[in-house]
Protein backbone atom coordinates (compact mmCIF):
# COMPACT_ATOMS: atom_id res chain seq x y z
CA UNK A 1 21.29 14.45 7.20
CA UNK A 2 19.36 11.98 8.81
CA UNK A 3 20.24 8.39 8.22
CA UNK A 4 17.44 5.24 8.00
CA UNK A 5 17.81 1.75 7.59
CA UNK A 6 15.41 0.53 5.15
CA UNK A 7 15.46 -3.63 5.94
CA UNK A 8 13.17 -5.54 3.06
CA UNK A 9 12.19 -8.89 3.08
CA UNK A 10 14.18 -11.81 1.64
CA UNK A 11 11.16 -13.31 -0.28
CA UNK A 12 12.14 -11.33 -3.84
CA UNK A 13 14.27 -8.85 -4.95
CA UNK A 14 14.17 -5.22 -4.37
CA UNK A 15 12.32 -3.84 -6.90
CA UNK A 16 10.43 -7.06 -7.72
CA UNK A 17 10.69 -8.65 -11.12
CA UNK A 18 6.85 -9.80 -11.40
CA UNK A 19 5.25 -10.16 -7.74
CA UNK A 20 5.96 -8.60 -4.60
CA UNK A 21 3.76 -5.70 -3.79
CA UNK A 22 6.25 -5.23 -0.42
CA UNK A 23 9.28 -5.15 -1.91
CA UNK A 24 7.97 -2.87 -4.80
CA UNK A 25 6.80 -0.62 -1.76
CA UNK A 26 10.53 -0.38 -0.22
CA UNK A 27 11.80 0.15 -2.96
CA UNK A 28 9.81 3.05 -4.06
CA UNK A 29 10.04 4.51 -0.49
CA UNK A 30 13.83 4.24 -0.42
CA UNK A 31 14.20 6.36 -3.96
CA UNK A 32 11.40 8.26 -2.68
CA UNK A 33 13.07 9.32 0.63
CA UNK A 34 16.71 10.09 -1.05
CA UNK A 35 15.15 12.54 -3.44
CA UNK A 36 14.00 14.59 -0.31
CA UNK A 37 17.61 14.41 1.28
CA UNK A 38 17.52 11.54 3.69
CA UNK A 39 20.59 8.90 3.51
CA UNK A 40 19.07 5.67 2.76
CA UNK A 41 20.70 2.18 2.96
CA UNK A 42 18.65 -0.84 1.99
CA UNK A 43 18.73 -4.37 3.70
CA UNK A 44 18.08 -6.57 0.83
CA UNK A 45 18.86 -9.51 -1.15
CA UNK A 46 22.08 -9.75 -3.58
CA UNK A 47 19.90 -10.10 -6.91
CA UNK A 48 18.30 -7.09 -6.50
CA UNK A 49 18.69 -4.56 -9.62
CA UNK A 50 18.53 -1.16 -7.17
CA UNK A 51 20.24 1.79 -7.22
CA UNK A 52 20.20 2.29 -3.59
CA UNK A 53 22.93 1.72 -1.53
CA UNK A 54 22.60 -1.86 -0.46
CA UNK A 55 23.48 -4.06 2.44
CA UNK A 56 23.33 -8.34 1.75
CA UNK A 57 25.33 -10.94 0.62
CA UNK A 58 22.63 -13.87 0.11
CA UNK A 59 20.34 -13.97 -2.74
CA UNK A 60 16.19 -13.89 -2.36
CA UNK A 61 14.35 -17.32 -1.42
CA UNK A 62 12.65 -16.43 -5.19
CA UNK A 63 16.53 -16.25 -7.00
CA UNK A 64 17.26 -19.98 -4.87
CA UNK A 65 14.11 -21.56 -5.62
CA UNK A 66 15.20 -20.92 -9.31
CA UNK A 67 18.28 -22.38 -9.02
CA UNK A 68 17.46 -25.21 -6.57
CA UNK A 69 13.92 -25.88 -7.06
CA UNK A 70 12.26 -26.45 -3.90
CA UNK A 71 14.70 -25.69 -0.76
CA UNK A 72 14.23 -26.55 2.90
CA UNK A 73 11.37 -25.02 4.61
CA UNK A 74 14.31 -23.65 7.31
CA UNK A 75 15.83 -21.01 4.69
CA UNK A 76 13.53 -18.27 4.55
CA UNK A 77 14.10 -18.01 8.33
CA UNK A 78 17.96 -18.45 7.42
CA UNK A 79 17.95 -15.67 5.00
CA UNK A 80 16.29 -13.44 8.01
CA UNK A 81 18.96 -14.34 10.38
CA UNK A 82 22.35 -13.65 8.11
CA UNK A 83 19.77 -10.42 7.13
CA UNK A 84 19.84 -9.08 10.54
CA UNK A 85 23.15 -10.13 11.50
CA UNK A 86 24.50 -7.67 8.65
CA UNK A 87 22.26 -5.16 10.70
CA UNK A 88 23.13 -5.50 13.97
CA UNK A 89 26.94 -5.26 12.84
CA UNK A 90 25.74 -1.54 11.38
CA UNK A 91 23.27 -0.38 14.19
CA UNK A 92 24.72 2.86 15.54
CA UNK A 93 24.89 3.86 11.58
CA UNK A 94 21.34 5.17 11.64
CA UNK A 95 19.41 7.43 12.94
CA UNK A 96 16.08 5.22 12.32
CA UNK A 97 15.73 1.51 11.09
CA UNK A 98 12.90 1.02 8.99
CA UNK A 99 12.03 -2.41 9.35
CA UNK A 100 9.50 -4.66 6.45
CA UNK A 101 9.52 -8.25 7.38
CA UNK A 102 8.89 -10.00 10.12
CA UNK A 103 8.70 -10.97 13.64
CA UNK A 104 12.75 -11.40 14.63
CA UNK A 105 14.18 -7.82 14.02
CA UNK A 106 12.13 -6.53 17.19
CA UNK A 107 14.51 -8.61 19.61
CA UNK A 108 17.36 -7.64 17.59
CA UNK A 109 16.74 -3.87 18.07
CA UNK A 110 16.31 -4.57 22.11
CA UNK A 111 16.87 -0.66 23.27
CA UNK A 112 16.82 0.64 19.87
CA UNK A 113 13.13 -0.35 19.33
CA UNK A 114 11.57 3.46 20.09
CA UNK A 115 13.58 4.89 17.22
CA UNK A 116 12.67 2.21 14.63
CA UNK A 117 9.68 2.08 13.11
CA UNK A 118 7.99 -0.96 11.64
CA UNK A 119 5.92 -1.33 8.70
CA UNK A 120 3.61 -4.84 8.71
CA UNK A 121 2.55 -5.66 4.54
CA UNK A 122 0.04 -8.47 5.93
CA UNK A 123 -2.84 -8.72 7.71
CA UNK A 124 -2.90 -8.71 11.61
CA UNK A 125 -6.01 -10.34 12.98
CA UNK A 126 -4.34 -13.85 13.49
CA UNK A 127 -2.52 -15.27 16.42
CA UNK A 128 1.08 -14.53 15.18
CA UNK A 129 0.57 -10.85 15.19
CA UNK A 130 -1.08 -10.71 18.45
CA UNK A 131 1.57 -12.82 20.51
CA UNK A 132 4.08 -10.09 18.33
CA UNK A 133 2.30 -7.14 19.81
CA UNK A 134 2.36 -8.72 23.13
CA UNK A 135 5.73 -9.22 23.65
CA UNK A 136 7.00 -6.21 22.10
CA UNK A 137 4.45 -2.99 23.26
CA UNK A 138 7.41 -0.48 22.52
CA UNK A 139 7.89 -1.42 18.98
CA UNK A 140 6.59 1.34 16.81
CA UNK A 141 4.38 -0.05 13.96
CA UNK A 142 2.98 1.91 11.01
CA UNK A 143 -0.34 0.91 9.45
CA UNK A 144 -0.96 0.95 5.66
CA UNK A 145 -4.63 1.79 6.46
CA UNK A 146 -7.02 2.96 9.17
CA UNK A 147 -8.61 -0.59 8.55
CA UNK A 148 -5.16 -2.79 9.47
CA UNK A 149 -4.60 -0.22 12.45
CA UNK A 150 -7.67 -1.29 14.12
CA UNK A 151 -6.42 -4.11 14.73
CA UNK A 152 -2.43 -3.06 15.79
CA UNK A 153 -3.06 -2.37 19.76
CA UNK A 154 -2.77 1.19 20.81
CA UNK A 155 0.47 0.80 22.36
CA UNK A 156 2.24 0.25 18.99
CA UNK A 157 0.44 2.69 16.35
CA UNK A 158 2.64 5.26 15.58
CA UNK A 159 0.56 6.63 12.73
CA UNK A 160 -1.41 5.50 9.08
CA UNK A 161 0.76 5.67 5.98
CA UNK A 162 -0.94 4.98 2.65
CA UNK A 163 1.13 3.44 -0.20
CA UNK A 164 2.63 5.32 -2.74
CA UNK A 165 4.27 4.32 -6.27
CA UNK A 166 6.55 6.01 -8.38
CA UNK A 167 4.28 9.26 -10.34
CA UNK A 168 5.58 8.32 -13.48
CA UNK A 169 5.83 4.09 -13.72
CA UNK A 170 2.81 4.13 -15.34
CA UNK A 171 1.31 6.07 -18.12
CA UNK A 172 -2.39 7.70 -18.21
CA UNK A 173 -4.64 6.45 -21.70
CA UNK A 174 -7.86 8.41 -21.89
CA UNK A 175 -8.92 5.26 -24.27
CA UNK A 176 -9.18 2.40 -22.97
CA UNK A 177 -10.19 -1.43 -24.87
CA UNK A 178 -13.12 -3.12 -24.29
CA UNK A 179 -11.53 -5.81 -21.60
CA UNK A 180 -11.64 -6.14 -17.98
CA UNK A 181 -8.44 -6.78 -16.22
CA UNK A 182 -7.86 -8.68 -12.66
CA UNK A 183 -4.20 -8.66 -10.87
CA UNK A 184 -3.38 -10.80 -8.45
CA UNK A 185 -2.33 -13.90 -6.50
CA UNK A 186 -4.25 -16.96 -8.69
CA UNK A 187 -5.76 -17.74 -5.19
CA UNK A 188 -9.09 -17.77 -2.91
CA UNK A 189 -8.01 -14.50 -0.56
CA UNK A 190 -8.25 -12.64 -4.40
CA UNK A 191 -10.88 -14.30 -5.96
CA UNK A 192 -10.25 -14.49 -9.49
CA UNK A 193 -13.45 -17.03 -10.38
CA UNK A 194 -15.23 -14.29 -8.85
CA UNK A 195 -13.93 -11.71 -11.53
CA UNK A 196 -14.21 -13.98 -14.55
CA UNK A 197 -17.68 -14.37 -13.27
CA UNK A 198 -18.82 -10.59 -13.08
CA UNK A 199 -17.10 -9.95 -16.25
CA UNK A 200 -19.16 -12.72 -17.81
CA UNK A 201 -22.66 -11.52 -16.22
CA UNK A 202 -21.84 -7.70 -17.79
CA UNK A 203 -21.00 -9.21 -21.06
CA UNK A 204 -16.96 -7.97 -21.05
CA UNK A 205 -13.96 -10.03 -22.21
CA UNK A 206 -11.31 -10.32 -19.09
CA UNK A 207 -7.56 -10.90 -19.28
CA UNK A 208 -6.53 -12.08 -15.82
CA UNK A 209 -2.42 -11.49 -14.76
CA UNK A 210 -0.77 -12.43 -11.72
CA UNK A 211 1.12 -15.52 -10.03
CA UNK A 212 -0.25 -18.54 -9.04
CA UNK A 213 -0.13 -18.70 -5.16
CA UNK A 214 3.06 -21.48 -3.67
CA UNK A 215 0.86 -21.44 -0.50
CA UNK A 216 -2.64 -22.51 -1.99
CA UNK A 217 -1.44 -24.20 -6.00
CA UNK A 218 -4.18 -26.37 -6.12
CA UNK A 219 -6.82 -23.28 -6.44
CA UNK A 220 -6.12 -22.27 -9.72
CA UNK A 221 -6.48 -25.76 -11.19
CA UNK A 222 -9.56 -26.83 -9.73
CA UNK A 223 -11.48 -22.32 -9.52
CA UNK A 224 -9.83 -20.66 -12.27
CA UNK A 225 -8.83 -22.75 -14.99
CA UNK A 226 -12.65 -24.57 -15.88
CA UNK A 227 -13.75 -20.75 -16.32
CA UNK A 228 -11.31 -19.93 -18.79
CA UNK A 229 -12.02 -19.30 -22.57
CA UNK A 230 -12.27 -16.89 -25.45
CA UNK A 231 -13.74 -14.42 -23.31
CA UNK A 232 -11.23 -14.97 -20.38
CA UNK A 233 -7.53 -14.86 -20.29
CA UNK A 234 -4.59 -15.72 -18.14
CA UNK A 235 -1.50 -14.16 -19.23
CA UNK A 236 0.69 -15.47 -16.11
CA UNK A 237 2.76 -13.11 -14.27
CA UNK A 238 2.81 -9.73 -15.69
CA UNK A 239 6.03 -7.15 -14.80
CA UNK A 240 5.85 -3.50 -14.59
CA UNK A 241 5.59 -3.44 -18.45
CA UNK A 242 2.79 -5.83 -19.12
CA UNK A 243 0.70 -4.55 -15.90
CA UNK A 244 0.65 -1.13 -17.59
CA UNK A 245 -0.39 -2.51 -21.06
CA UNK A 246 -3.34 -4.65 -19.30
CA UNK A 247 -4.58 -2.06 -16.84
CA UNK A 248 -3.87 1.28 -19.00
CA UNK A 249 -5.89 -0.80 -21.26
CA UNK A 250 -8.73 -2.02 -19.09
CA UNK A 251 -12.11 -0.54 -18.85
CA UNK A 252 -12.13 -1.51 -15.39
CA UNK A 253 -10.15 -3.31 -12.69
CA UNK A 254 -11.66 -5.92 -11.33
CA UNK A 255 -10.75 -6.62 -7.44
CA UNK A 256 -13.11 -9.24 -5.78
CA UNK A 257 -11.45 -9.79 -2.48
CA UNK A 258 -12.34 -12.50 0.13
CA UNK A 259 -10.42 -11.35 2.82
CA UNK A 260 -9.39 -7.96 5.05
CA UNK A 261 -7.20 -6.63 2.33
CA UNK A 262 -4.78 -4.17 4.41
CA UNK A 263 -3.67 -2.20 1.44
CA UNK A 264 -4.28 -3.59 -2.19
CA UNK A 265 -1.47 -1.86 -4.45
CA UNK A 266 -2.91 -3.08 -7.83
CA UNK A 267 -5.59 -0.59 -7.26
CA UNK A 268 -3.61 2.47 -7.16
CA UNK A 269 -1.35 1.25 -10.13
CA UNK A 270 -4.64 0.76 -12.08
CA UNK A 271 -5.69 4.46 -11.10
CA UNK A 272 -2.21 5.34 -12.06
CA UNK A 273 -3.08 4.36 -15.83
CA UNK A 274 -6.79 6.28 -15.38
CA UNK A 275 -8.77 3.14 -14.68
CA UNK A 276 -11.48 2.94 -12.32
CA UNK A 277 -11.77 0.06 -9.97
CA UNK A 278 -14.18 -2.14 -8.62
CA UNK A 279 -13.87 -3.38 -5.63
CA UNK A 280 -15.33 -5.55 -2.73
CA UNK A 281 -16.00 -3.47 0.25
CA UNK A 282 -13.35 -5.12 2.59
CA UNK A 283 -10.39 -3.74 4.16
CA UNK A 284 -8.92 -0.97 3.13
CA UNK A 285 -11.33 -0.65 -0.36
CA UNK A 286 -13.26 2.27 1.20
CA UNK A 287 -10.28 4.01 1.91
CA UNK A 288 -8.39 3.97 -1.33
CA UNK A 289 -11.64 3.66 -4.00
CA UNK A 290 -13.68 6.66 -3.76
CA UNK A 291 -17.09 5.44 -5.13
CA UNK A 292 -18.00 7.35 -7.55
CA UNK A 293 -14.78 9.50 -8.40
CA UNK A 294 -12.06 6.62 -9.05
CA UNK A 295 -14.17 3.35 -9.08
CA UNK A 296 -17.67 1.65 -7.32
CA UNK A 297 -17.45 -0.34 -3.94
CA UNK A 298 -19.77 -3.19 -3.95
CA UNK A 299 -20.64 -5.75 -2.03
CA UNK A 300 -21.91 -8.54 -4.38
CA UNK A 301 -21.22 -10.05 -7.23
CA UNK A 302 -24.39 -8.41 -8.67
CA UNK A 303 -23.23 -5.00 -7.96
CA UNK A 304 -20.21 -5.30 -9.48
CA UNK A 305 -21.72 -6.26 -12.46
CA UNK A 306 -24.22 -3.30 -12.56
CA UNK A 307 -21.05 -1.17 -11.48
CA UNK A 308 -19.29 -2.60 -14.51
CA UNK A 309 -22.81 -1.02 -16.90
CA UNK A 310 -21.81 2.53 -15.13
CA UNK A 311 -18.16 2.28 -15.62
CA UNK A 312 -17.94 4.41 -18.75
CA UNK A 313 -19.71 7.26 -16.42
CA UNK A 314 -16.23 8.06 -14.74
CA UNK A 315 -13.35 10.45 -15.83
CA UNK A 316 -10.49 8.22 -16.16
CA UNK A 317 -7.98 12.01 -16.25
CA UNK A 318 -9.73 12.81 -12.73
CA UNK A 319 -9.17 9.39 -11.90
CA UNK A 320 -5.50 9.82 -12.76
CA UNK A 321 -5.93 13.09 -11.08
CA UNK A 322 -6.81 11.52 -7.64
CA UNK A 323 -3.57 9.14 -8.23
CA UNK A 324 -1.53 12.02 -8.17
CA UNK A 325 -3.08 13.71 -5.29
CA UNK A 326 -2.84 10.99 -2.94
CA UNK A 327 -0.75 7.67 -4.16
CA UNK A 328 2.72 9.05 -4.95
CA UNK A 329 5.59 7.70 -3.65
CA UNK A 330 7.03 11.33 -2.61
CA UNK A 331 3.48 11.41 -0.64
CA UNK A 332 4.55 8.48 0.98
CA UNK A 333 8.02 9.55 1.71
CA UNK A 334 6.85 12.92 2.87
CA UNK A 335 4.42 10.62 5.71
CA UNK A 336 7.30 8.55 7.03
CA UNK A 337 9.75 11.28 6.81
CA UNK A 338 7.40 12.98 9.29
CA UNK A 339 6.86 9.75 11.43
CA UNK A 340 10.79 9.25 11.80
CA UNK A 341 11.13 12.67 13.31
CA UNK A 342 8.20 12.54 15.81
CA UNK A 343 9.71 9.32 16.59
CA UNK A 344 13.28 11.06 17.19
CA UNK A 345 11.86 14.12 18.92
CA UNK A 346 9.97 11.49 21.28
């Protein structure tokens, strides 16, 4: 049976309770990967609620910033440490080590690197990626789109996995309400203005759910808040429950990003529940929406309202249908499972 190391992040815990599209990723991957016969251990904080068998002692930087308040900027980088001492002490346990966070675990691994396999949640076109690639060219990185492994130097792709999610966490409706629904960081890499906005121009209500960012707080105040009103409402964050009650119920998802989005769960989950998504065409959008089939990919605020006018033109069961086809977790499972034994048979 072959044995992997799945190491999460220490930011929440493992599955998350409201954000933490990583950590909801591992998780799902982990259960995903037992059910096909591979022995999984996760690296992950004490307060998660898993059913994995788990590795960690210390609680997530989210469970001590609720029972501190703020904490030194030094302990996320703590966590990491005490994370991969626990792994180093367990190395020649696995066959592969799986590895979700961030920058320290490649110097830990040291010979081990060609049969690990790392998987990077965030974008990689700024400096700390690049000095990451260059001092580590035999570290095996997996994209979570062809548009993040452009930029992931040749030397480290060892192959494109899209994200998956548990088939059943979320339930198809045929019928949905009359809203809009945006999920997401409360910040300017999301746009969430931008979606009140659109949904405004095509003359549809919006209920907006999601966190507001720790590293930009000051966005929601002075971008979102002014636009809210009868016709457009923040519910906060929104757990696995609530997201399928607002997107099963949307007419559309709404998902104006500003940035190079690498992956973008929200929009699966919202395809999950049959809804069709419209979505800037940055990133990874062209990859996951196919315009036309499960949502529109526009470019402008303009054509996301005209999108929003054609909306009711789409099968929200072949939407579902496309979920099925190509967002599962097992899907996902099956990709790495394959990428784990090229990298053992290499």
């Amino acid at each position: 049976m072959l044995r992997v190391a799945q190491v999460a992040p220490n930011i929440f815990p493992v599955p998350p309770d409201h954000h933490g599209g990583t950590e909801r990723v591992v998780h799902d991957l982990g259960t995903a990967l037992r059910s096909l016969g591979v022995e999984i251990t996760l690296f992950g904080p004490a307060d998660s609620a898993t059913d994995l068998p788990r590795v960690g002692d210390y609680p997530s930087l989210a469970a001590l910033e609720r029972q501190y308040g703020s904490v030194a900027a030094g302990v996320p980088a703590a966590l990491d440490a005490l994370q991969l001492e626990a792994l180093r002490l367990r190395l020649d346990d696995f066959d592969i080590v799986h590895c979700h966070g961030e920058f320290a675990h490649a110097a830990l691994l040291g010979t081990r690197r060609r049969r690990s396999l790392t998987t990077i949640h965030w974008r990689v076109d700024e400096l700390d990626r690049a000095l990451f690639f260059q001092g580590f060219p035999d570290l095996p990185v997996a994209a979570i789109s062809a548009a993040q492994a452009a930029g992931i130097p040749a030397a480290n792709r060892a192959g494109i996995v899209h994200h998956g999610i548990d088939r059943d966490r979320y339930t198809f409706r045929a019928a949905p309400d009359d809203h809009v629904a945006f999920v997401g960081r409360m910040t300017d890499q999301k746009r969430p203005d931008v979606a009140i906005r659109v949904a405004r121009t095509a003359g549809l209500p919006i209920r907006l759910g999601g966190t507001i960012d720790v590293g930009n707080p000051d966005y929601f105040d002075a971008r979102v808040r002014p636009l809210l009103g009868a016709d457009a409402t923040y519910l906060g964050p929104v757990d696995d429950a609530r997201k399928g009650e607002l997107l099963g119920g949307a007419r559309a998802l709404l998902f104006p990003i500003d940035w190079p989005e690498p992956f973008g769960l929200v929009m699966i989950e919202a395809m999950a529940c049959g809804t069709p998504v419209v979505a800037w065409d940055r990133g990874s959008v062209p990859e996951i929406v196919e315009d036309g089939v499960t949502g529109f990919v526009v470019a402008s605020e303009a054509e996301a309202a005209a999108a929003l006018a054609r909306i009711g033109q789409l099968d929200r069961a072949r939407v579902r249908r496309r979920f099925e086809e190509r967002f599962t977790a097992e899907r996902m499972a099956r990709d790495y499972l394959a990428l784990y034994r090229r990298l053992l048979a290499a």
